[in-house]
C-alpha atoms as a PDB file:
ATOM      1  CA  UNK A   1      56.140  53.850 -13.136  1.00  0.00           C
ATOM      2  CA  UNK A   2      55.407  54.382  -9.749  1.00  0.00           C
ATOM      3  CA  UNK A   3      51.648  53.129 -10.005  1.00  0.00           C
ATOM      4  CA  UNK A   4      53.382  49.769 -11.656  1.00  0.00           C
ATOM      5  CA  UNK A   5      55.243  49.522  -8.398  1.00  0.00           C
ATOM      6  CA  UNK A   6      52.573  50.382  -5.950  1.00  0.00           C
ATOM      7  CA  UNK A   7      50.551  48.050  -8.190  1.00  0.00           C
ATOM      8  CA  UNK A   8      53.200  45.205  -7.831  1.00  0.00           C
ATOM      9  CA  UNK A   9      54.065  45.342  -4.510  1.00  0.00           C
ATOM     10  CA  UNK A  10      50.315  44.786  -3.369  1.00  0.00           C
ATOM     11  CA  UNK A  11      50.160  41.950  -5.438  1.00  0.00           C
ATOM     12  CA  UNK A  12      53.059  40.298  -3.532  1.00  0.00           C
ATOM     13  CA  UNK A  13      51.595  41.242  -0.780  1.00  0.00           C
ATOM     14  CA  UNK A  14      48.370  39.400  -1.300  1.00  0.00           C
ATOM     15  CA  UNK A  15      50.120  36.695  -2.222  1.00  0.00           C
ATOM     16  CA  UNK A  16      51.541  36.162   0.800  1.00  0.00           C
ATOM     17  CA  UNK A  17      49.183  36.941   2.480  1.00  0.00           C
ATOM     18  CA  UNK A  18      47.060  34.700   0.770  1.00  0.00           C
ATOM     19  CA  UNK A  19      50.013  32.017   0.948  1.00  0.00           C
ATOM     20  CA  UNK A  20      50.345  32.506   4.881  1.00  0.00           C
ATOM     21  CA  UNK A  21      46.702  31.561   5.259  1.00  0.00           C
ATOM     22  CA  UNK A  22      46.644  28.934   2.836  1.00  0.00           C
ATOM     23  CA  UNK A  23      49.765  27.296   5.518  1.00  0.00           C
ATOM     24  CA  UNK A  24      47.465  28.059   8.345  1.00  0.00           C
ATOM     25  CA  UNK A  25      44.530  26.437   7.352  1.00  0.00           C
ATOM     26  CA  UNK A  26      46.735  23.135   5.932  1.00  0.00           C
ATOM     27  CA  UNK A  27      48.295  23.125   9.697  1.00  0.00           C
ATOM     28  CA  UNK A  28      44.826  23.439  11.262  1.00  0.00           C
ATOM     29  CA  UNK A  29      43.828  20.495   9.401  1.00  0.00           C
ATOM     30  CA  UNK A  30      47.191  18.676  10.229  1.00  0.00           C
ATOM     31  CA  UNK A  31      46.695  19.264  13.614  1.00  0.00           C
ATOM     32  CA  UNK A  32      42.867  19.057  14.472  1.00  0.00           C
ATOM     33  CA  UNK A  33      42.034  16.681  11.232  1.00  0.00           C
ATOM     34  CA  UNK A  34      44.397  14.098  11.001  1.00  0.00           C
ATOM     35  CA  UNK A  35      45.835  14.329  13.948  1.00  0.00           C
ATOM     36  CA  UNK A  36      42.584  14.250  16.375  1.00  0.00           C
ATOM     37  CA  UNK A  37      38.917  13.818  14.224  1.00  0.00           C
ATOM     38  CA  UNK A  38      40.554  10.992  12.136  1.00  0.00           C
ATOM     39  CA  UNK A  39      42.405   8.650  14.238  1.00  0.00           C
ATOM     40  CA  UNK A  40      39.034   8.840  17.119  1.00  0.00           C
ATOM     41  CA  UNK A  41      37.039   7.496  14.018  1.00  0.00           C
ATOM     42  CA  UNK A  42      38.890   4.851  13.769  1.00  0.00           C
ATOM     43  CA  UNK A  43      39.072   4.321  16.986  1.00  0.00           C
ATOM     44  CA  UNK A  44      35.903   4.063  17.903  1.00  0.00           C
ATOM     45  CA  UNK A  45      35.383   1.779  15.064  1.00  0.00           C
ATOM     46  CA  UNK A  46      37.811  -0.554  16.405  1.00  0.00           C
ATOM     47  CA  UNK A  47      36.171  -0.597  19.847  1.00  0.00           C
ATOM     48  CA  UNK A  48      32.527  -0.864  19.192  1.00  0.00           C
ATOM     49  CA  UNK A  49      32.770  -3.530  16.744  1.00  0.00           C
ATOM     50  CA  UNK A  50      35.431  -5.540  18.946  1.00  0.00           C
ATOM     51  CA  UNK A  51      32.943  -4.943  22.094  1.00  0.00           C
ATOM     52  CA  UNK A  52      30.012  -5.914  19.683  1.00  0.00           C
ATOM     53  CA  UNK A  53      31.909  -9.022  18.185  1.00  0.00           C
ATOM     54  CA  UNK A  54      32.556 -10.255  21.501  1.00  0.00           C
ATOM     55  CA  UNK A  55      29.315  -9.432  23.645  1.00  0.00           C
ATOM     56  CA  UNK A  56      27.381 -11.067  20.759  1.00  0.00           C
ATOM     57  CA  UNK A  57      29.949 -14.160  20.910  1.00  0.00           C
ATOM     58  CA  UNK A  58      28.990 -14.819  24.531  1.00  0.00           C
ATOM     59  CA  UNK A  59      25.869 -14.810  24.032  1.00  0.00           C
ATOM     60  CA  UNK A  60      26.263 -17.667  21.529  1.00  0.00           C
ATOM     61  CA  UNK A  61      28.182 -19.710  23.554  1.00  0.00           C
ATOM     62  CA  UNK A  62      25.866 -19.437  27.128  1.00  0.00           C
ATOM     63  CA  UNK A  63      23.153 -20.665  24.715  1.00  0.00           C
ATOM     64  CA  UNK A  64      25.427 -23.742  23.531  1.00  0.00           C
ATOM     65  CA  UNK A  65      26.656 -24.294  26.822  1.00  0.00           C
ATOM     66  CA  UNK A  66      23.251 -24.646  28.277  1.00  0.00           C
ATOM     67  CA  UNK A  67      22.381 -26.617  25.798  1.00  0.00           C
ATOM     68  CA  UNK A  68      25.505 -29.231  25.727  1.00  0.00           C
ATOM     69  CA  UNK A  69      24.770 -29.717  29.184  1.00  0.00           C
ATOM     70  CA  UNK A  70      28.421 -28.470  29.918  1.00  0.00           C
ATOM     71  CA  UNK A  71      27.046 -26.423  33.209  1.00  0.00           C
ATOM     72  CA  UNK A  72      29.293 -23.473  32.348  1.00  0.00           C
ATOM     73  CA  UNK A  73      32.508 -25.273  31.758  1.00  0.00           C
ATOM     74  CA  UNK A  74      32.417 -24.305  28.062  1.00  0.00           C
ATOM     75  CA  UNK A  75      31.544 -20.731  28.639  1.00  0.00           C
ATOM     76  CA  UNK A  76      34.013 -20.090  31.171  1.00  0.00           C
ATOM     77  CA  UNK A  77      36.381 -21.427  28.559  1.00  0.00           C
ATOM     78  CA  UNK A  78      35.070 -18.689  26.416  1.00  0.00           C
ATOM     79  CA  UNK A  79      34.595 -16.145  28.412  1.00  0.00           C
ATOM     80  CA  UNK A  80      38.465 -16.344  29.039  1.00  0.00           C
ATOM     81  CA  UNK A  81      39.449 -16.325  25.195  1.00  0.00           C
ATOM     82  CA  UNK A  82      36.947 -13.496  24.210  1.00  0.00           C
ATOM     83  CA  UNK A  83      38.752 -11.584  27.512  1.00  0.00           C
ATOM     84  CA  UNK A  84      41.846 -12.013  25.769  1.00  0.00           C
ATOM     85  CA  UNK A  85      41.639 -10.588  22.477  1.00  0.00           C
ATOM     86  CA  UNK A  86      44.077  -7.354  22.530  1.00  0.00           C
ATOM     87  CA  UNK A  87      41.160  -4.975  22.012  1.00  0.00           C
ATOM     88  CA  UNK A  88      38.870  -6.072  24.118  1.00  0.00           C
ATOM     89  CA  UNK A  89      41.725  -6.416  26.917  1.00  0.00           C
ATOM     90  CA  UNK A  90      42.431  -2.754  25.792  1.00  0.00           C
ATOM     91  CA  UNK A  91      38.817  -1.508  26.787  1.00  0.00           C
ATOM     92  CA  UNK A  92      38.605  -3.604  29.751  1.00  0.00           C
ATOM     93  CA  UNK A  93      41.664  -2.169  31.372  1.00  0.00           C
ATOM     94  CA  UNK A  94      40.867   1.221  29.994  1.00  0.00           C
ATOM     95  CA  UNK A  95      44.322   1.714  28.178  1.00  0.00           C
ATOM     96  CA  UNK A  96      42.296   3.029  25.310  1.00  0.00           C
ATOM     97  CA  UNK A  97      45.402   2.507  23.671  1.00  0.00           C
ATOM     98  CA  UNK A  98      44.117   3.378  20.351  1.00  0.00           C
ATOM     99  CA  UNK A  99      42.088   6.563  21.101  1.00  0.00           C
ATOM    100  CA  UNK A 100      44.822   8.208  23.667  1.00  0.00           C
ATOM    101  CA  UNK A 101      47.149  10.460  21.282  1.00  0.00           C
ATOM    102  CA  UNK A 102      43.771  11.999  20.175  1.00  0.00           C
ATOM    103  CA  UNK A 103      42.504  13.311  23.114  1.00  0.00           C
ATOM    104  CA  UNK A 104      44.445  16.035  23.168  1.00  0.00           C
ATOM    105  CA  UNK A 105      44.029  16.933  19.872  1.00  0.00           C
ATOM    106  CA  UNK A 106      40.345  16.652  20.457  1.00  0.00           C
ATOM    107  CA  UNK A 107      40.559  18.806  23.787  1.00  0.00           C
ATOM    108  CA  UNK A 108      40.440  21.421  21.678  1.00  0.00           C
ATOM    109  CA  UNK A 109      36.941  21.335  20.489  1.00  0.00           C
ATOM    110  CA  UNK A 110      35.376  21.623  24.401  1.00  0.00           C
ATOM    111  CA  UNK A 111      34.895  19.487  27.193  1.00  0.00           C
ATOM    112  CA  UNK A 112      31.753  17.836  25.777  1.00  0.00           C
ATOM    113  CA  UNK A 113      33.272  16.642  22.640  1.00  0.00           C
ATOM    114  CA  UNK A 114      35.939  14.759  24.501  1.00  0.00           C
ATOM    115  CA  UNK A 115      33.973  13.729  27.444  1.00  0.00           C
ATOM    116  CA  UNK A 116      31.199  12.475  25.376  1.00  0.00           C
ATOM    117  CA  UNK A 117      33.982  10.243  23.691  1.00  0.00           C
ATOM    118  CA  UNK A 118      35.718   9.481  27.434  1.00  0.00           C
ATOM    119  CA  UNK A 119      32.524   8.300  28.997  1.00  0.00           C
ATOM    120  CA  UNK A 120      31.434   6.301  26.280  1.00  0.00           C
ATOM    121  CA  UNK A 121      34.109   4.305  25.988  1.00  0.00           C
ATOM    122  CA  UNK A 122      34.131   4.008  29.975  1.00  0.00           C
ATOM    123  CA  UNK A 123      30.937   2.578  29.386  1.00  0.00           C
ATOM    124  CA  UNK A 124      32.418  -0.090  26.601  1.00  0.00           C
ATOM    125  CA  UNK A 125      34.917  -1.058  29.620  1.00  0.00           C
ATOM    126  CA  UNK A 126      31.871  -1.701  32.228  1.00  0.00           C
ATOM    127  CA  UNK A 127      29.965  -3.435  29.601  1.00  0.00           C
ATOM    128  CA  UNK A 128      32.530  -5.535  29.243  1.00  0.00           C
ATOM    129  CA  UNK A 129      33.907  -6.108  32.364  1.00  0.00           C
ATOM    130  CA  UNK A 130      30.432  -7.475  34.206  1.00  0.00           C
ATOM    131  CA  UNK A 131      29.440  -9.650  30.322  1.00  0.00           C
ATOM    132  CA  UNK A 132      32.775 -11.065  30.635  1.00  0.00           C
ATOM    133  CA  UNK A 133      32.783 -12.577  34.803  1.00  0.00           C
ATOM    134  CA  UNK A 134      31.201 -14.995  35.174  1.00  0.00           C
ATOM    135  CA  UNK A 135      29.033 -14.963  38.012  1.00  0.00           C
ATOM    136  CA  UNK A 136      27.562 -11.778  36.431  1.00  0.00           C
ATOM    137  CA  UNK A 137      26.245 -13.762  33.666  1.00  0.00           C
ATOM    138  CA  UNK A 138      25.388 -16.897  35.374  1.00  0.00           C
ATOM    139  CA  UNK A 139      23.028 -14.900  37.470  1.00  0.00           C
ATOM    140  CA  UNK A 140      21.720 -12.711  34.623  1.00  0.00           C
ATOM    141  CA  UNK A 141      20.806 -16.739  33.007  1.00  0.00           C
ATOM    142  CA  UNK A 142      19.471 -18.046  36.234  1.00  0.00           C
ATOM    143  CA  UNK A 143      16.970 -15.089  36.828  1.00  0.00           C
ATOM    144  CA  UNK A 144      15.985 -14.307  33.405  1.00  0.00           C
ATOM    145  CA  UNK A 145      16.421 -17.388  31.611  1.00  0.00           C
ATOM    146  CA  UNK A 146      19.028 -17.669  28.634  1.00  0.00           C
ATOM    147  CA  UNK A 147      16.561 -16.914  26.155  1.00  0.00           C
ATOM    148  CA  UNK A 148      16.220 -13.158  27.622  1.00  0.00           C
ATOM    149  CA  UNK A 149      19.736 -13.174  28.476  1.00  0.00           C
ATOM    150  CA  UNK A 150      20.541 -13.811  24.482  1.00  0.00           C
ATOM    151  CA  UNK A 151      17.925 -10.930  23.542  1.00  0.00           C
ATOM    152  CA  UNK A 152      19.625  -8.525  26.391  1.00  0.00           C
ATOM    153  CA  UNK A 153      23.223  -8.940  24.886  1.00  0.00           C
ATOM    154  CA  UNK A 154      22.064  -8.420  21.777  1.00  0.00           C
ATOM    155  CA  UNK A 155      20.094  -5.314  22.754  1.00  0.00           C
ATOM    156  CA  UNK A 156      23.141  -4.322  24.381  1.00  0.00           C
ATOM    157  CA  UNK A 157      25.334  -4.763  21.473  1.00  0.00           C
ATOM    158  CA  UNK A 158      22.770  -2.918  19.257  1.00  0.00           C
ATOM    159  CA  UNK A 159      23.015   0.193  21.625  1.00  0.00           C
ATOM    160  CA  UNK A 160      27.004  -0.048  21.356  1.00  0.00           C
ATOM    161  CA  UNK A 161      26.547  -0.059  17.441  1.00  0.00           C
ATOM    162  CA  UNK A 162      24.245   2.966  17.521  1.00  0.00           C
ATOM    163  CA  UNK A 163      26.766   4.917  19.815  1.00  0.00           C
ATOM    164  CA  UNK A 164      29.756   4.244  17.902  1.00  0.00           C
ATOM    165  CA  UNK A 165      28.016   5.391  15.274  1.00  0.00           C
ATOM    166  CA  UNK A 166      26.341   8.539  16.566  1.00  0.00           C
ATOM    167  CA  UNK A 167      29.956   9.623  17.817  1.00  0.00           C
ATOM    168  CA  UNK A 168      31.874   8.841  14.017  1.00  0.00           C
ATOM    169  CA  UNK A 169      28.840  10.692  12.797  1.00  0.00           C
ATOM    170  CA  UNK A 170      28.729  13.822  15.084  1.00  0.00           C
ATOM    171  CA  UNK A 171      33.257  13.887  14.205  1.00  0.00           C
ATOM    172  CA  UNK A 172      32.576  13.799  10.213  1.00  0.00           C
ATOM    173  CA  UNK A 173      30.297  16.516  10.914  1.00  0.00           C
ATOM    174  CA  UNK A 174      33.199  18.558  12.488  1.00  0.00           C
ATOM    175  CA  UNK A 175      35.498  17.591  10.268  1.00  0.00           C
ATOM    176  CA  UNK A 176      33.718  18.797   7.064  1.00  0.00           C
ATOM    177  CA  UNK A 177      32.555  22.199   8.902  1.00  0.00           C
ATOM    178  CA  UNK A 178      36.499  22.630   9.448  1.00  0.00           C
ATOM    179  CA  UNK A 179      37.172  22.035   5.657  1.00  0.00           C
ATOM    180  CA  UNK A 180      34.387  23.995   5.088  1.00  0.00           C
ATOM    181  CA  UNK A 181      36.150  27.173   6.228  1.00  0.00           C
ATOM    182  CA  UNK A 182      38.771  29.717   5.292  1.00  0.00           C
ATOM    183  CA  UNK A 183      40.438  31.022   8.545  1.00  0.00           C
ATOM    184  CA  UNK A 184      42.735  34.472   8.407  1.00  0.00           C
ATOM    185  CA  UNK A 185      43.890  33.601  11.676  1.00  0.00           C
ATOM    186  CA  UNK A 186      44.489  31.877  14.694  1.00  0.00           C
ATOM    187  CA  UNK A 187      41.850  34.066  15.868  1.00  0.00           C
ATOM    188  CA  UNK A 188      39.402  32.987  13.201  1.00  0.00           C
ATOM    189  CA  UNK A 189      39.772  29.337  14.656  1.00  0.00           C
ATOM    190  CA  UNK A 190      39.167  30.208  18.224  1.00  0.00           C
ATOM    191  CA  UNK A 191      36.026  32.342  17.369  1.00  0.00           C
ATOM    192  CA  UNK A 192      34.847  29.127  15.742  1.00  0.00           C
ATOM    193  CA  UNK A 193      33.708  28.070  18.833  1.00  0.00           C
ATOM    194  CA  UNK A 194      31.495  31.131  19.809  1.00  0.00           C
ATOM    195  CA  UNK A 195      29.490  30.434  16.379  1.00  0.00           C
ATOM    196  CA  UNK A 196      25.558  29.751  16.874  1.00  0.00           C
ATOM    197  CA  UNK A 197      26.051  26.328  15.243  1.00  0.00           C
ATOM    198  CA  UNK A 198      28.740  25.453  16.804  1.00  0.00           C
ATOM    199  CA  UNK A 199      27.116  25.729  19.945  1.00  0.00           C
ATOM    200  CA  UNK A 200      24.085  23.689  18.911  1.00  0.00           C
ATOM    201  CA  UNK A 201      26.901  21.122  18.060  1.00  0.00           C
ATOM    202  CA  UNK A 202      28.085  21.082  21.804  1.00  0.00           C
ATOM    203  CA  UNK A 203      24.467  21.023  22.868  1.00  0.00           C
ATOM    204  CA  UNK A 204      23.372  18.062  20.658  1.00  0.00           C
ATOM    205  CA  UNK A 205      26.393  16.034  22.773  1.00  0.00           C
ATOM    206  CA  UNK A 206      25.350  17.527  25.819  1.00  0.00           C
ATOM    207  CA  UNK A 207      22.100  16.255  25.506  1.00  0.00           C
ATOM    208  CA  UNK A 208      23.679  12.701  24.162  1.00  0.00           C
ATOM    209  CA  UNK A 209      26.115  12.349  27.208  1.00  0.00           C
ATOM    210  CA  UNK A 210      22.666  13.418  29.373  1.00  0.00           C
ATOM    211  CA  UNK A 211      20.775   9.982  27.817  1.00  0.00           C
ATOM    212  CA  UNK A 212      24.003   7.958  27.986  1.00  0.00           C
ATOM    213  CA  UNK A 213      24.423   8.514  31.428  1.00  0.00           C
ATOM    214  CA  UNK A 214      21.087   7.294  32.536  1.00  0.00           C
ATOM    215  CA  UNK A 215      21.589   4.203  30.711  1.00  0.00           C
ATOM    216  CA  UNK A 216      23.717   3.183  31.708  1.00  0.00           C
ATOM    217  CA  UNK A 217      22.268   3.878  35.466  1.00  0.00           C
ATOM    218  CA  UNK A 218      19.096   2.251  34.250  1.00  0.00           C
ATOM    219  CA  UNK A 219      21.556  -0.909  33.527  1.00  0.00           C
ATOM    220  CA  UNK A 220      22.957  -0.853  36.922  1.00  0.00           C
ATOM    221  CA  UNK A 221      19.091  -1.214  38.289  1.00  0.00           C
ATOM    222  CA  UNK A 222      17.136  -4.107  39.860  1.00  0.00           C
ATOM    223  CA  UNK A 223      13.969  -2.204  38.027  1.00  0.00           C
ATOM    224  CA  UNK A 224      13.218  -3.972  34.066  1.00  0.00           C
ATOM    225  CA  UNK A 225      11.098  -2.136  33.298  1.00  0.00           C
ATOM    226  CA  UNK A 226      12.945   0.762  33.822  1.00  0.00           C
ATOM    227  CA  UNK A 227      15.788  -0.553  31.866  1.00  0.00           C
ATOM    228  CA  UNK A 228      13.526  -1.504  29.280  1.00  0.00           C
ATOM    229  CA  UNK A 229      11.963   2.190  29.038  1.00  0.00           C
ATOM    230  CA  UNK A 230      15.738   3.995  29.342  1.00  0.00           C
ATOM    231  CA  UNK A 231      17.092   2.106  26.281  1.00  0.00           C
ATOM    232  CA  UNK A 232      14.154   2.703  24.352  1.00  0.00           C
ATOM    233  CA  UNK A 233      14.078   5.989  24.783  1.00  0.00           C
ATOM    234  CA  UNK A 234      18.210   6.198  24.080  1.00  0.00           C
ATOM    235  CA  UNK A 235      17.950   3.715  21.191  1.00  0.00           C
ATOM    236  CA  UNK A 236      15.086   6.128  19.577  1.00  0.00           C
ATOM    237  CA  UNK A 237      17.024   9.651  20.242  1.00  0.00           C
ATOM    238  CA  UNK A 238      19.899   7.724  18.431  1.00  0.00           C
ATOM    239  CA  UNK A 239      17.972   7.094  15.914  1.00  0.00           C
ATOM    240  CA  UNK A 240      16.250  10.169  15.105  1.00  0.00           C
ATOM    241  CA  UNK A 241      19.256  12.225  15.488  1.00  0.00           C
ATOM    242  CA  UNK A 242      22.149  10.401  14.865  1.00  0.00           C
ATOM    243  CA  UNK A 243      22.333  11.606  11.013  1.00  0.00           C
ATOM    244  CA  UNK A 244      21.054  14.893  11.699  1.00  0.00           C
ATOM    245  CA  UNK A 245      23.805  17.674  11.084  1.00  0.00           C
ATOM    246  CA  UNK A 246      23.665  20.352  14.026  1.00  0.00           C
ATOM    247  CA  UNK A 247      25.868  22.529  11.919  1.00  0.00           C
ATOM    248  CA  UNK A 248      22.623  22.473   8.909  1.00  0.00           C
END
């Protein structure tokens, strides 16, 4: 009788046990999952294809212009309705209005992470703000020509593309090593972050933020070629690693 009850109350025990974890794990999805991984996804969708969209629009229309003879009537004209879609004003102004209740959430996961995420879409904003004056562009046309002014928007928008994707990428990869696991505790969670793989995670976006950055310095220079070599070399790391898991 008393080895029935012994017997029984361990198996309650386990079961809450087991139920308590169970909760923990549902809230560290809740929180971390749905709450941050998901909603930056979607942001980030929304921004690079709305930057993309409209950086590839312009382009269009400085080629039309040119050719209608309008003298940059029509693309002004343009320039001020592409300025004006909601998310494009949203990146210009850097509201980020989209993307802001995740940060927090995504805080969580280390400085890298969430910079990584910060600066790029910093960078969307710049992009944006010199493509969209007009001056900037007209003088971009006049010293390159429009044809290379076409091909350089489009480059750009190609890099924006790969970026956006690199970052949804590198988040799915989080997200499934989260579902992945079976934390006991709190504790569990935390230590998470002192794994081997998780720390060649955090490196693979150090070394992304490292190649952003001078990109978008080599953009800011009077050197082509330069500019030329910098995205290359970006556009290839993107490409080689972008759908590599650092957590295999």
């Amino acid at each position: 009788m008393a080895t029935a009850i012994v017997v029984a109350l361990m198996y309650i025990r386990n079961q809450n046990l087991g139920e308590k974890r169970r909760r923990l794990n549902e809230q560290i999805q809740r929180t971390y999952v749905e709450q941050g991984i998901l909603p930056m996804q979607e942001a980030l969708s929304e921004y690079g294809i709305n930057a993309v969209f409209g950086i590839i629009d312009l382009g269009i229309w400085a080629v039309r212009d040119l050719k209608l003879g309008e003298d940059g009537e029509l693309l002004k004209v343009k320039m001020g309705e592409i300025g004006q879609r909601p998310t494009i004003t949203d990146l210009i102004q850097r509201k980020f209005s989209f993307a802001i209740e995740s940060f927090s959430y995504l805080r969580r996961f280390g400085t890298q992470i969430y910079g990584s995420i910060i600066r790029t879409l910093q960078h969307y904003s710049e992009v944006l703000s010199d493509i969209l004056t007009y001056e900037v562009v007209r003088r971009a046309i006049d010293e390159a020509g429009i044809d290379e002014f076409q091909r350089g928007a489009n480059a750009v928008a190609q890099m924006i593309e790969a970026t956006q994707l690199y970052l949804q990428t590198r988040l799915d990869n989080l997200k499934d090593y989260i579902w992945q696991k079976d934390f006991h505790n709190y504790a569990d969670f935390l230590n998470m972050f002192q794994e081997e793989k998780y720390k060649n995670f955090v490196s693979d976006f150090e070394q992304y933020i490292k190649l952003l950055t001078d990109w978008m310095n080599a953009m800011k220079s009077p050197d082509s070629e330069a500019r030329k070599n910098t995205s290359l070399s970006f556009s290839r790391w993107l490409t080689e690693n972008t759908h590599h898991n650092p957590f295999d």
